[in-house]
Protein backbone atom coordinates (compact mmCIF):
# COMPACT_ATOMS: atom_id res chain seq x y z
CA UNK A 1 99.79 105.05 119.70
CA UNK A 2 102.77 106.88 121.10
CA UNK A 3 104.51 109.43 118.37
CA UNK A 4 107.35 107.75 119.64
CA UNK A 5 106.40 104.42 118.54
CA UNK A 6 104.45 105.43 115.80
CA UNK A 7 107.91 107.12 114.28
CA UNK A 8 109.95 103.72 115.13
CA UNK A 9 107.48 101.34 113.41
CA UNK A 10 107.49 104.18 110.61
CA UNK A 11 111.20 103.64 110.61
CA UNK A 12 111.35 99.99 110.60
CA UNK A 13 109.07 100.28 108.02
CA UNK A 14 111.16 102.20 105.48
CA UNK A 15 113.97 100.36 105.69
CA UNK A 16 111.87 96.45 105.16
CA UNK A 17 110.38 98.47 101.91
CA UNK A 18 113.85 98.83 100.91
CA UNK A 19 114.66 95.14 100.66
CA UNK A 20 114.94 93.25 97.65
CA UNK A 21 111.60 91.87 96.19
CA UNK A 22 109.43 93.58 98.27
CA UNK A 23 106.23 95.05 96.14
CA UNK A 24 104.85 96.71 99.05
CA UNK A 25 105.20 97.20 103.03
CA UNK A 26 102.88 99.04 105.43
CA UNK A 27 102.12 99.29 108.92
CA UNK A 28 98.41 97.55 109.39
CA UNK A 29 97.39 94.74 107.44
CA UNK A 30 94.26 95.98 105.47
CA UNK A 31 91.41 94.11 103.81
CA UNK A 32 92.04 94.25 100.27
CA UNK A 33 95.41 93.16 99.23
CA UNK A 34 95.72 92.11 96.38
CA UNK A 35 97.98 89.73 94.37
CA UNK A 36 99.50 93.22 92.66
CA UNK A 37 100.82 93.97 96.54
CA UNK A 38 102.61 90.87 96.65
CA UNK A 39 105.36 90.36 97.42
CA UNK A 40 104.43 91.89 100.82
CA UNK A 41 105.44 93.08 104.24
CA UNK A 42 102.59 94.10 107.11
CA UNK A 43 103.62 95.75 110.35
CA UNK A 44 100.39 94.64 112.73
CA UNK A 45 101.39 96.03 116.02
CA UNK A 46 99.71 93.74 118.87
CA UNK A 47 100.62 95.14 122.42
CA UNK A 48 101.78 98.30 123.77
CA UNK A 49 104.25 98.08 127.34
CA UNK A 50 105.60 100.45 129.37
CA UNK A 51 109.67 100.58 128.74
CA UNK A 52 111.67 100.97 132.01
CA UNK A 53 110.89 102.10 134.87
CA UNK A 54 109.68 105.65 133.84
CA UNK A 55 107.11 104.53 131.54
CA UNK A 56 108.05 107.69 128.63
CA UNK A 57 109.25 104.53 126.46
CA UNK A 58 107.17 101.56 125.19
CA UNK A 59 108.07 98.25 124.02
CA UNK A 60 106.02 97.17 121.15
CA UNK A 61 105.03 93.73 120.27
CA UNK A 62 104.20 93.33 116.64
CA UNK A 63 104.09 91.12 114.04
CA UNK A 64 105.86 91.29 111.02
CA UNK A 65 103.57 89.79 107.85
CA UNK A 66 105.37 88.62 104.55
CA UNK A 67 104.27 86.54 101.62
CA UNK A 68 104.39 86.08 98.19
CA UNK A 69 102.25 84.11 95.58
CA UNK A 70 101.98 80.90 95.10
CA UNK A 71 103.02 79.77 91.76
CA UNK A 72 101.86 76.57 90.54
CA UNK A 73 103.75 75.97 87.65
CA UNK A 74 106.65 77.06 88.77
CA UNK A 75 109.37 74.27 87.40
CA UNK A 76 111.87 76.87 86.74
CA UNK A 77 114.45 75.42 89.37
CA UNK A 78 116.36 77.89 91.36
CA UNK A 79 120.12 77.83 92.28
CA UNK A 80 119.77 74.50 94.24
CA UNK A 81 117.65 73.11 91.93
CA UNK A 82 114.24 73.86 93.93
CA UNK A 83 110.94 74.02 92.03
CA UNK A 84 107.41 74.69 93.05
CA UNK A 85 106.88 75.34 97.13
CA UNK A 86 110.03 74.40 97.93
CA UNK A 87 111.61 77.12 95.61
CA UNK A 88 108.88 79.19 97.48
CA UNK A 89 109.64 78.58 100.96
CA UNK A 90 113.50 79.00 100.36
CA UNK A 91 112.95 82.01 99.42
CA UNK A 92 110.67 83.24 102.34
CA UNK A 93 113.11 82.02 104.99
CA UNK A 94 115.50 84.02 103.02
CA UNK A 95 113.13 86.88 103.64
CA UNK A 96 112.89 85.77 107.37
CA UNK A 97 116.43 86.04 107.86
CA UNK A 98 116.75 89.73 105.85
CA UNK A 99 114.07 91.02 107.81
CA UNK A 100 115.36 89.64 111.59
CA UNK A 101 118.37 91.55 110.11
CA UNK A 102 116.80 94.61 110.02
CA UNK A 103 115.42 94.21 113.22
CA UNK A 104 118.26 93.48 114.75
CA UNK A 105 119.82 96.65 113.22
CA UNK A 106 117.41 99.16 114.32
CA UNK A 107 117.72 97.65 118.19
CA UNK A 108 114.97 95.39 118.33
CA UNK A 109 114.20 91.65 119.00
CA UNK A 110 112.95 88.93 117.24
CA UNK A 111 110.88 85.76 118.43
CA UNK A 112 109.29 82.99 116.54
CA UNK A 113 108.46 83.03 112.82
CA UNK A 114 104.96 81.55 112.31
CA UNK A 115 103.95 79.66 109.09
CA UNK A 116 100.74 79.20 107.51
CA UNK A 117 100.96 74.96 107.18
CA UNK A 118 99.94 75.45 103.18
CA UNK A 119 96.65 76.16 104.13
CA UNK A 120 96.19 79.34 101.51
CA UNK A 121 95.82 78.51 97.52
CA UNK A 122 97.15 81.06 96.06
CA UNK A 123 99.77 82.82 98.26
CA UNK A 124 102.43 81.92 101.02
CA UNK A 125 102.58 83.80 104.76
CA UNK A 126 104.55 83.99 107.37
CA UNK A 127 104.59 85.92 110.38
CA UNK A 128 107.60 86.81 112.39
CA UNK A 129 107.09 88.46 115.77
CA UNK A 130 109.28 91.12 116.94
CA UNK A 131 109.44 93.79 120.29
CA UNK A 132 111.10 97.38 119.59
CA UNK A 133 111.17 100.03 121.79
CA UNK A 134 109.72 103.93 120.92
């Protein structure tokens, strides 16, 4: 990869780390996680463009993994009285939005949010794809 993009996704990445909740955030989305990692965010970088007309640029495609774990007994309700998933997925569209926000603030776009239909047991991931521009 370009230094230059390698230095914005380092970037981008630093500031998701910083958000509230997150256990840990990387670029790459390695083998073994584990459920200590979680909450997470993965920066998986997909496709590499040529920015402009000079080409000393790229735009980046990536996506942008986050999840946390599933917890079964959760009947703690939250604020609006959500247990269980739905406590769950409230609070990963939360995420969505703070993390589209940080896009957004470092000049980059954002694109569909993919969900993982409840097919994992034990944790909850979404994937929300983004373009910036090193």
């Amino acid at each position: 990869m370009s230094t230059g993009i390698m230095a914005t996704l380092e970037a981008l990445r630093d500031r998701l780390e910083l958000l509230p909740g997150v256990q840990s955030c990387k670029i790459g989305l390695e083998a073994n996680i584990s459920p200590d990692d979680y909450p997470i965010i993965r920066i998986v970088p997909s496709d590499l463009r040529p920015h402009g007309t000079t080409g000393y640029r790229l735009d980046c495609e990536a996506l942008i993994y986050f999840g946390q774990p599933i917890q079964p007994f959760d009947d703690v309700p939250d604020a609006a009285g959500r247990v269980r998933l739905e406590k769950l997925y409230a609070a990963l569209l939360d995420m969505d939005l703070t993390i589209r926000d940080t896009v957004y603030a470092n000049s980059g776009q954002c694109f569909e949010t993919v969900l993982d239909e409840d097919r994992l047991d034990t944790y909850k991931l979404m994937a929300l794809k983004v373009r910036v521009v090193g």
